[in-house]
C-alpha atoms as a PDB file:
ATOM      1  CA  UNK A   1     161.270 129.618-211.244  1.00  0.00           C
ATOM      2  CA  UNK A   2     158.969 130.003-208.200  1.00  0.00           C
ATOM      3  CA  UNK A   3     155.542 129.058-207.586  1.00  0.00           C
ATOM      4  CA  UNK A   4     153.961 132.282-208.481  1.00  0.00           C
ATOM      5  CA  UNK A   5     155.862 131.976-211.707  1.00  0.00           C
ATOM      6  CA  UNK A   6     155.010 128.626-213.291  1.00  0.00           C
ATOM      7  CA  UNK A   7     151.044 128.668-212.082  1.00  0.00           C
ATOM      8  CA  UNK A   8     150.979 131.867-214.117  1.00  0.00           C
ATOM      9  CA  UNK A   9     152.418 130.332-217.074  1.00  0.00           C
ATOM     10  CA  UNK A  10     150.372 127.370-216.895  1.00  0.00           C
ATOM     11  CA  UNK A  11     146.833 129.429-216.289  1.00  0.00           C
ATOM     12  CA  UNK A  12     148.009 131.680-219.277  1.00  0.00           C
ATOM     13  CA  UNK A  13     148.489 128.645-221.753  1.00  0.00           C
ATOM     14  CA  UNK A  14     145.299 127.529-220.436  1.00  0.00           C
ATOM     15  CA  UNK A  15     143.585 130.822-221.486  1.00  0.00           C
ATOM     16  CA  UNK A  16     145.291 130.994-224.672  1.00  0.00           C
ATOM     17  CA  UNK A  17     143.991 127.331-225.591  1.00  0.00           C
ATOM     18  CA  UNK A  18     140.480 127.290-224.282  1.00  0.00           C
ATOM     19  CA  UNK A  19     138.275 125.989-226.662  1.00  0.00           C
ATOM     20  CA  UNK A  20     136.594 130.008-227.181  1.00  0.00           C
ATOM     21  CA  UNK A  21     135.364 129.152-230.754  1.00  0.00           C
ATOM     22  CA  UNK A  22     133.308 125.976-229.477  1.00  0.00           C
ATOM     23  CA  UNK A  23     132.165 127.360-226.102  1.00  0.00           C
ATOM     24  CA  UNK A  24     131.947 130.899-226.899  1.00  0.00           C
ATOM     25  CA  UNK A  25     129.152 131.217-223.860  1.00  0.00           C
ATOM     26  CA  UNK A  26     132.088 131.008-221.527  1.00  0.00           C
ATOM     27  CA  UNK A  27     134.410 133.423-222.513  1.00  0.00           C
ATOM     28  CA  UNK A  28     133.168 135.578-219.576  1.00  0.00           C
ATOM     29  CA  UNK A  29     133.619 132.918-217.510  1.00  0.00           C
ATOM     30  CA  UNK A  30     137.100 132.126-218.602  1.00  0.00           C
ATOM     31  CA  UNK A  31     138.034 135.636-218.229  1.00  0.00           C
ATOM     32  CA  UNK A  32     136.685 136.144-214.738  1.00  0.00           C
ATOM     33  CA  UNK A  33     138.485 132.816-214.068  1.00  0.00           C
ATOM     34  CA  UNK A  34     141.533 134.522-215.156  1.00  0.00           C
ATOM     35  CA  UNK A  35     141.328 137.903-213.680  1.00  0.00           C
ATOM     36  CA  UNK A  36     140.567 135.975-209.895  1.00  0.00           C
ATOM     37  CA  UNK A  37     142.936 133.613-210.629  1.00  0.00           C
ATOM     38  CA  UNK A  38     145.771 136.357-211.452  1.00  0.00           C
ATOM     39  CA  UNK A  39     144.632 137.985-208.601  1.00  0.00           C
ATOM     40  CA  UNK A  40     145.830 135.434-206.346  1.00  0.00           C
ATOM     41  CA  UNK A  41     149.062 134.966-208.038  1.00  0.00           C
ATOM     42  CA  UNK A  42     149.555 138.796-207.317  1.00  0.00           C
ATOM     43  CA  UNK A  43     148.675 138.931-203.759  1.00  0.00           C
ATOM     44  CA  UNK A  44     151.356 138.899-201.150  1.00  0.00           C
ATOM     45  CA  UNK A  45     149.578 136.221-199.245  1.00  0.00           C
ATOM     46  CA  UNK A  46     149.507 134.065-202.618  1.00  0.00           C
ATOM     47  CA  UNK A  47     148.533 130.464-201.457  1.00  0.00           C
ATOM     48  CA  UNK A  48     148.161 127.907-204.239  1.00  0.00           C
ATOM     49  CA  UNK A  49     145.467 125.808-203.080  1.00  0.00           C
ATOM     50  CA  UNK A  50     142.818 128.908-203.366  1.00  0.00           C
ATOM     51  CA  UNK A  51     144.122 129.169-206.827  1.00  0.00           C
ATOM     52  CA  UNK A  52     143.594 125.051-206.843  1.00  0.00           C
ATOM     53  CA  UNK A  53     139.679 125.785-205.324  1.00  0.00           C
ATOM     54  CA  UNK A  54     139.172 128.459-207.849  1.00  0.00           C
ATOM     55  CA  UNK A  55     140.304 126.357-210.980  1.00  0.00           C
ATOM     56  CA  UNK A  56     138.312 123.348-209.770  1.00  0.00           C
ATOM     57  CA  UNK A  57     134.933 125.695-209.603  1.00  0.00           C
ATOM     58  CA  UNK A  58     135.471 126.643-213.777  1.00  0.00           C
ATOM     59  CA  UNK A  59     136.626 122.838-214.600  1.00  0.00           C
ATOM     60  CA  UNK A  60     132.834 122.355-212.867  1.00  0.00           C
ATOM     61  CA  UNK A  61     131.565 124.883-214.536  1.00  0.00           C
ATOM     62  CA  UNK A  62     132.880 123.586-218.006  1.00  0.00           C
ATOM     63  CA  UNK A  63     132.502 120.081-217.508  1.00  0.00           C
ATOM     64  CA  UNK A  64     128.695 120.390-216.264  1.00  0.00           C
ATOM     65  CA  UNK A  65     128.590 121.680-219.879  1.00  0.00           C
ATOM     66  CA  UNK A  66     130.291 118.733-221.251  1.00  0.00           C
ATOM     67  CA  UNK A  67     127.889 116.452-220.045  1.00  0.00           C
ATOM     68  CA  UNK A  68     124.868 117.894-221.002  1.00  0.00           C
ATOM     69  CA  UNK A  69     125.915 118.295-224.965  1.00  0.00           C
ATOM     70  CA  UNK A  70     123.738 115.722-226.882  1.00  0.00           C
ATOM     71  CA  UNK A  71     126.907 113.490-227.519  1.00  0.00           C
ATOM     72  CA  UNK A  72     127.019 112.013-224.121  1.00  0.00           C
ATOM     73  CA  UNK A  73     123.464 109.906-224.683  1.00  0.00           C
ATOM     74  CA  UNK A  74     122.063 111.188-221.342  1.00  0.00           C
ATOM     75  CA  UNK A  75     119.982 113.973-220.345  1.00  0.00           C
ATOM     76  CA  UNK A  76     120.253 116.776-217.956  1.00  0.00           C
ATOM     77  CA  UNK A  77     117.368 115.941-215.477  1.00  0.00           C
ATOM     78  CA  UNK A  78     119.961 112.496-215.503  1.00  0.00           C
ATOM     79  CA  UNK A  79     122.907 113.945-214.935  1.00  0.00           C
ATOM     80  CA  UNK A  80     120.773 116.465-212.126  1.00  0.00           C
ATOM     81  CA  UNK A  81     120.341 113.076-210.115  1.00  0.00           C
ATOM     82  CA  UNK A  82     123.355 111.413-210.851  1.00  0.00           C
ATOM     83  CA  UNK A  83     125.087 114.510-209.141  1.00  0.00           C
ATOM     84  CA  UNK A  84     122.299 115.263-206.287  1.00  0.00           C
ATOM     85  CA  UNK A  85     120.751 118.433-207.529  1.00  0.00           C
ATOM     86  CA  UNK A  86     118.103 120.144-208.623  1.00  0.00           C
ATOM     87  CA  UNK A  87     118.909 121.642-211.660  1.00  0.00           C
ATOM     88  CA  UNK A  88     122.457 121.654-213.471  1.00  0.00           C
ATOM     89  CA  UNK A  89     121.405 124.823-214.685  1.00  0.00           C
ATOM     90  CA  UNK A  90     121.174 126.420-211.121  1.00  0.00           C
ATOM     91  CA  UNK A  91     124.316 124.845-210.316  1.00  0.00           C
ATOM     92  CA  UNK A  92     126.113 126.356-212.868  1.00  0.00           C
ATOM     93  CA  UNK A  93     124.532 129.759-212.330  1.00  0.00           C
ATOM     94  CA  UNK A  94     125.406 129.187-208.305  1.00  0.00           C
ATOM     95  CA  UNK A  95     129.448 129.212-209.824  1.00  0.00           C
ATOM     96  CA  UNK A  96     128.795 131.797-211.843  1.00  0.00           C
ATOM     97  CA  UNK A  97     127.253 134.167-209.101  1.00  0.00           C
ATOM     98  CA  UNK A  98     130.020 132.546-206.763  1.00  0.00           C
ATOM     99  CA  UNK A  99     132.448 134.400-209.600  1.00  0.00           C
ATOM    100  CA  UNK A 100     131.169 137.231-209.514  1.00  0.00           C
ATOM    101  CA  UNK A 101     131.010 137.819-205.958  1.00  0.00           C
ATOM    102  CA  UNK A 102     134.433 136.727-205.910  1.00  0.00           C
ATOM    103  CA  UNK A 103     135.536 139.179-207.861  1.00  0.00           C
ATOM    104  CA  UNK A 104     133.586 141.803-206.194  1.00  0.00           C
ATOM    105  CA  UNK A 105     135.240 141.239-202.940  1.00  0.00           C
ATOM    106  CA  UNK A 106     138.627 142.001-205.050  1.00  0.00           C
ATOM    107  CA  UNK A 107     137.680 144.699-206.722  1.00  0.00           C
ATOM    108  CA  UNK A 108     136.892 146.386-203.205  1.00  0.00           C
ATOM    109  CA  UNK A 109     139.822 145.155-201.721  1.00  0.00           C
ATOM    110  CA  UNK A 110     142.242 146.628-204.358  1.00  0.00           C
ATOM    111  CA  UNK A 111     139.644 149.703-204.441  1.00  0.00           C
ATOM    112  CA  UNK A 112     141.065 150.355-200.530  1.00  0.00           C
ATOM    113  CA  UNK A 113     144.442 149.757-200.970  1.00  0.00           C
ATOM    114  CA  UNK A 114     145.052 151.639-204.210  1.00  0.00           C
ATOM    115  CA  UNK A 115     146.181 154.984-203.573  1.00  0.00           C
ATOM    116  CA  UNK A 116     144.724 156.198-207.847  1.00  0.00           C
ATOM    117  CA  UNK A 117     141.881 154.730-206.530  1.00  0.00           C
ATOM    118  CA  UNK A 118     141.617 155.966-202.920  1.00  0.00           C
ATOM    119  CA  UNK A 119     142.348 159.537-204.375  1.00  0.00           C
ATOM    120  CA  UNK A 120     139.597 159.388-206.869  1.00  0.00           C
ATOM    121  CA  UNK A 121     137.023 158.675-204.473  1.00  0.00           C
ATOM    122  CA  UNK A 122     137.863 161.581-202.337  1.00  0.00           C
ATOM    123  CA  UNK A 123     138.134 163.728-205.271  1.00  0.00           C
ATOM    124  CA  UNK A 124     134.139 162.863-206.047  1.00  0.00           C
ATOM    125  CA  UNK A 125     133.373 162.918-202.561  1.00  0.00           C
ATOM    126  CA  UNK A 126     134.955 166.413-201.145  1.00  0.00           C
ATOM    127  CA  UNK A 127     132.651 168.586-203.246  1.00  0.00           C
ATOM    128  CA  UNK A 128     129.429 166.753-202.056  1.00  0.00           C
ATOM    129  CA  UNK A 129     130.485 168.013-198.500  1.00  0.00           C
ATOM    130  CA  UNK A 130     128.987 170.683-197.200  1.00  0.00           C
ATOM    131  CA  UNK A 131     132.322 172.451-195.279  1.00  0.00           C
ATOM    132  CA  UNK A 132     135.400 173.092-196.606  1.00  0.00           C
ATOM    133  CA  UNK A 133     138.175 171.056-196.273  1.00  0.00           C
ATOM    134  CA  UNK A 134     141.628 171.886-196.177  1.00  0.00           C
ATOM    135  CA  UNK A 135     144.155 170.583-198.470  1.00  0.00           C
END
């Protein structure tokens, strides 16, 4: 079994056994995750440590969340300081929007190399032109 291979069974049993029912707010999250994170496996220039870079952003992600529940005994504008930032809540936002744009970037890139997709973008853009084209 290769690389590719075990990483995706290993981010797939991850997925199935995330905690959803007790962190519900990031099932988005977890599914971007998953979607970026397949991405990379799926990419002929697959390289494990961005998969490594992207895990380590949701596992901040999560465990900011972790510390802030009530149970740890300390409270965010603590845990702000102990990690050298503003607001935990901006932080986690910043990973969020670092996601997203993530995932963005993907989207376009598969957008330009798909040939359904390339097609379908010509198809809405030939009748907007004002000359005929030849096809």
């Amino acid at each position: 079994m290769g690389n590719e291979e075990r990483t995706r069974e290993i981010v797939y049993d991850f997925v199935e056994n995330f905690p959803v029912d007790t962190f519900p707010e990031y099932k988005d999250d977890l599914h971007i995750w998953y979607r970026l994170v397949s991405a990379e496996i799926d990419s002929d220039d697959y390289d494990p440590n961005r998969v490594q870079r992207l895990s380590e952003k949701f596992w901040r992600l999560f465990c900011l969340e972790l510390a802030c529940r009530e149970n740890t005994g300390l409270l965010r504008s603590e845990i702000a300081a102990e990690l050298n930032v503003q607001s935990i809540g901006a932080i986690k936002e910043s990973i969020r929007s670092d996601f997203l744009e993530l995932e963005r970037v993907k989207a376009r890139q598969n957008a330009r190399t798909n040939e359904t997709a390339v097609k379908a973008a010509e198809a809405f853009v030939i009748p907007l032109l004002d000359f005929d084209v030849a096809t």
